[in-house]
C-alpha atoms as a PDB file:
ATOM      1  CA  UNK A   1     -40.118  -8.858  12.538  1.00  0.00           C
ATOM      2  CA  UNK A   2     -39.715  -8.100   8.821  1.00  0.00           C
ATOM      3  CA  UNK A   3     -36.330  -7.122   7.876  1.00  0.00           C
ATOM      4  CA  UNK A   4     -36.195  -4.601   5.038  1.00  0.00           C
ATOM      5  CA  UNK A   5     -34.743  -5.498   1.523  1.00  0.00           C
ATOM      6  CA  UNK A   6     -32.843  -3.570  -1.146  1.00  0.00           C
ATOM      7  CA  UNK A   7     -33.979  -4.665  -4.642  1.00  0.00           C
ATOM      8  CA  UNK A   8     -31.470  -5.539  -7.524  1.00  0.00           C
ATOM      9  CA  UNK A   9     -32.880  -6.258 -10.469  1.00  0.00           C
ATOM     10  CA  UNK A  10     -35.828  -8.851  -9.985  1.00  0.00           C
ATOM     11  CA  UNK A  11     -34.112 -10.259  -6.610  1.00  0.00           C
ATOM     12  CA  UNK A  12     -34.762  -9.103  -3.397  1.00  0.00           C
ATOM     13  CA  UNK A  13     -31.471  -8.919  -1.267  1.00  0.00           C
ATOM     14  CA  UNK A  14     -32.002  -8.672   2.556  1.00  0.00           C
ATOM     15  CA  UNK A  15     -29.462  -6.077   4.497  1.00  0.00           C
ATOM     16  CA  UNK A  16     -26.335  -8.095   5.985  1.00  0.00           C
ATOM     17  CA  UNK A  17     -26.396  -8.908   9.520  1.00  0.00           C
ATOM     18  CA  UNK A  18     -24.808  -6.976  12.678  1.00  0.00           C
ATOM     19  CA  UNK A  19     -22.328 -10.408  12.784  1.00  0.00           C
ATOM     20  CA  UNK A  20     -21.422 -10.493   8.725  1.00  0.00           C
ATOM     21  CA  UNK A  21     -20.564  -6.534   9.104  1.00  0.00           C
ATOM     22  CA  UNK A  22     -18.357  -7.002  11.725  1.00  0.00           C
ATOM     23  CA  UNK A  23     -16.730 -10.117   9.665  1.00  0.00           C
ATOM     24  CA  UNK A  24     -16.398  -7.938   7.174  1.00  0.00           C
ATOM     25  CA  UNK A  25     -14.536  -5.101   9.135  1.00  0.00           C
ATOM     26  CA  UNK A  26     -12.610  -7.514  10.742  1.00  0.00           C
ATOM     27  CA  UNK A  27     -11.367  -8.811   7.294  1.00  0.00           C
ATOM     28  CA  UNK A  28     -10.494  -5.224   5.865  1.00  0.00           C
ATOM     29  CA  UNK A  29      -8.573  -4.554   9.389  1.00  0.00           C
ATOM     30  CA  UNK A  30      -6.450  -8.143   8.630  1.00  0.00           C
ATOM     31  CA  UNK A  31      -6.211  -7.332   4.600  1.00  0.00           C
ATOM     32  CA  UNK A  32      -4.483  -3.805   5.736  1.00  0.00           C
ATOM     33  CA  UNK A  33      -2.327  -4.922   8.318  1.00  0.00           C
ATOM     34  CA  UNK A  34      -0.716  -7.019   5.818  1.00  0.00           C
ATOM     35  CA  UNK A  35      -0.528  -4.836   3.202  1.00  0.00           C
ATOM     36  CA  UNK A  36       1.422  -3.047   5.823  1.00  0.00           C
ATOM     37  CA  UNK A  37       3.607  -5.494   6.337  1.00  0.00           C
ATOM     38  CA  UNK A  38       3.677  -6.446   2.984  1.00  0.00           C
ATOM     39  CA  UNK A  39       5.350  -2.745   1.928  1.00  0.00           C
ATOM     40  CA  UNK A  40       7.649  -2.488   5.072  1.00  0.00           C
ATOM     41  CA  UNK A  41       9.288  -5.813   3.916  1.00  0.00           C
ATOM     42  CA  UNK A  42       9.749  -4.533  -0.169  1.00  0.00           C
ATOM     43  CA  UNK A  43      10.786  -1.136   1.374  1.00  0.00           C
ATOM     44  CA  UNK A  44      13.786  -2.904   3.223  1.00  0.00           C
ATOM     45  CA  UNK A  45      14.306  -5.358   0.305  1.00  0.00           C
ATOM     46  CA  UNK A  46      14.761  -2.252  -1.926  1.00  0.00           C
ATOM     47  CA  UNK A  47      17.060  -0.783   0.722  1.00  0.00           C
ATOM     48  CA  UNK A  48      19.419  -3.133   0.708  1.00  0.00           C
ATOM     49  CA  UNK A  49      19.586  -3.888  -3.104  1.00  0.00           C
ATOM     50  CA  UNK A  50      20.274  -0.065  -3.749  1.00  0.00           C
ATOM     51  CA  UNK A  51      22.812  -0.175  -0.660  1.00  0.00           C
ATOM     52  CA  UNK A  52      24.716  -3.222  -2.415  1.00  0.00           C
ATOM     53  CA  UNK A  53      24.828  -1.472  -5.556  1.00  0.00           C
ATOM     54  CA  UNK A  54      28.032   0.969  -6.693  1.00  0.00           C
ATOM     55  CA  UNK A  55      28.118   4.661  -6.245  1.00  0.00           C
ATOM     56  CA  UNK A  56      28.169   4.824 -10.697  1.00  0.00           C
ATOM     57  CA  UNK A  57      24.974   3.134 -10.816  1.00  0.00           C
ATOM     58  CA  UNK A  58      23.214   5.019  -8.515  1.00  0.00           C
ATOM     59  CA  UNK A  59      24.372   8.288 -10.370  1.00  0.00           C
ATOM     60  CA  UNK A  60      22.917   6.753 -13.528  1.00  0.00           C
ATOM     61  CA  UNK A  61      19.808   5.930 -12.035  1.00  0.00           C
ATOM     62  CA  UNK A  62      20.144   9.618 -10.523  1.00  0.00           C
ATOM     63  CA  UNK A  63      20.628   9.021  -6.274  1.00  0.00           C
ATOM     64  CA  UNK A  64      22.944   9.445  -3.882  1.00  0.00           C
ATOM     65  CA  UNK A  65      23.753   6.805  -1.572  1.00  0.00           C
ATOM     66  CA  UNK A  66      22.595   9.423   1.578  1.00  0.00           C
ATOM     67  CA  UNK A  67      19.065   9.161  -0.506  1.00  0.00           C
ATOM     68  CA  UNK A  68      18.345   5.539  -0.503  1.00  0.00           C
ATOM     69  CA  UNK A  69      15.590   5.508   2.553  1.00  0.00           C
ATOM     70  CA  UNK A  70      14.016   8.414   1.666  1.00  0.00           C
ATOM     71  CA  UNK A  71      13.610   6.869  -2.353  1.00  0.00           C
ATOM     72  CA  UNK A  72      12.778   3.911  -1.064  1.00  0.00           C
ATOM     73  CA  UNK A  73      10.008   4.970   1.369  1.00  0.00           C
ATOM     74  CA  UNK A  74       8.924   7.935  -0.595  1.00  0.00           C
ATOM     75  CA  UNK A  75       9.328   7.694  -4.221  1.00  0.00           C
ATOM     76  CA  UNK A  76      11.531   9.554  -6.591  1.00  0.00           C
ATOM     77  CA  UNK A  77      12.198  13.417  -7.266  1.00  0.00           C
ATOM     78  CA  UNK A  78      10.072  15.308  -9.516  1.00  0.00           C
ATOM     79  CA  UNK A  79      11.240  17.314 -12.614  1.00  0.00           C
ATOM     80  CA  UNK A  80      10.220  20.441 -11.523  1.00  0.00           C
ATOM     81  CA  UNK A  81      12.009  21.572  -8.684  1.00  0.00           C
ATOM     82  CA  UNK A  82      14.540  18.223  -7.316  1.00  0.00           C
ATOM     83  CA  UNK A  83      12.532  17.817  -4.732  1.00  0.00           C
ATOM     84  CA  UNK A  84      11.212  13.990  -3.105  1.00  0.00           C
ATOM     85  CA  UNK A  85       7.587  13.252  -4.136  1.00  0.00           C
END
């Protein structure tokens, strides 16, 4: 059987394998899971260094302390109307 080819410049490049695309999914599926991981641990790091800090601060850096999870898994407010982006 002759397997088809894509051609890149001069080379020919034969179409990956049934087996390398599934290495490949299986890859992207680890690589998400921990950048999943990855954010749930800075979102609780962030948590608890905004917790720790005193209620001044947070009014100069413009949250209350009732806001902390929702800045920390959301973002911050916008401009134009106060509201979470």
């Amino acid at each position: 059987m002759i397997m088809p080819t894509l051609r890149i410049g001069m080379k020919p490049v034969a179409r990956p394998s049934v087996n390398e695309r599934l290495i490949a999914t299986a890859v992207e599926i680890c690589r998400s899971g921990l950048r999943i991981v990855a954010r749930i641990i800075r979102i609780r790091r962030d948590c608890a260094w905004l917790d720790e800090l005193p209620d001044y601060l947070l009014r100069d850096i413009g949250i209350k302390r009732s806001e902390i999870s929702s800045v920390t898994r959301f973002g911050g407010k916008t401009d134009r109307d106060g509201m979470w982006n």
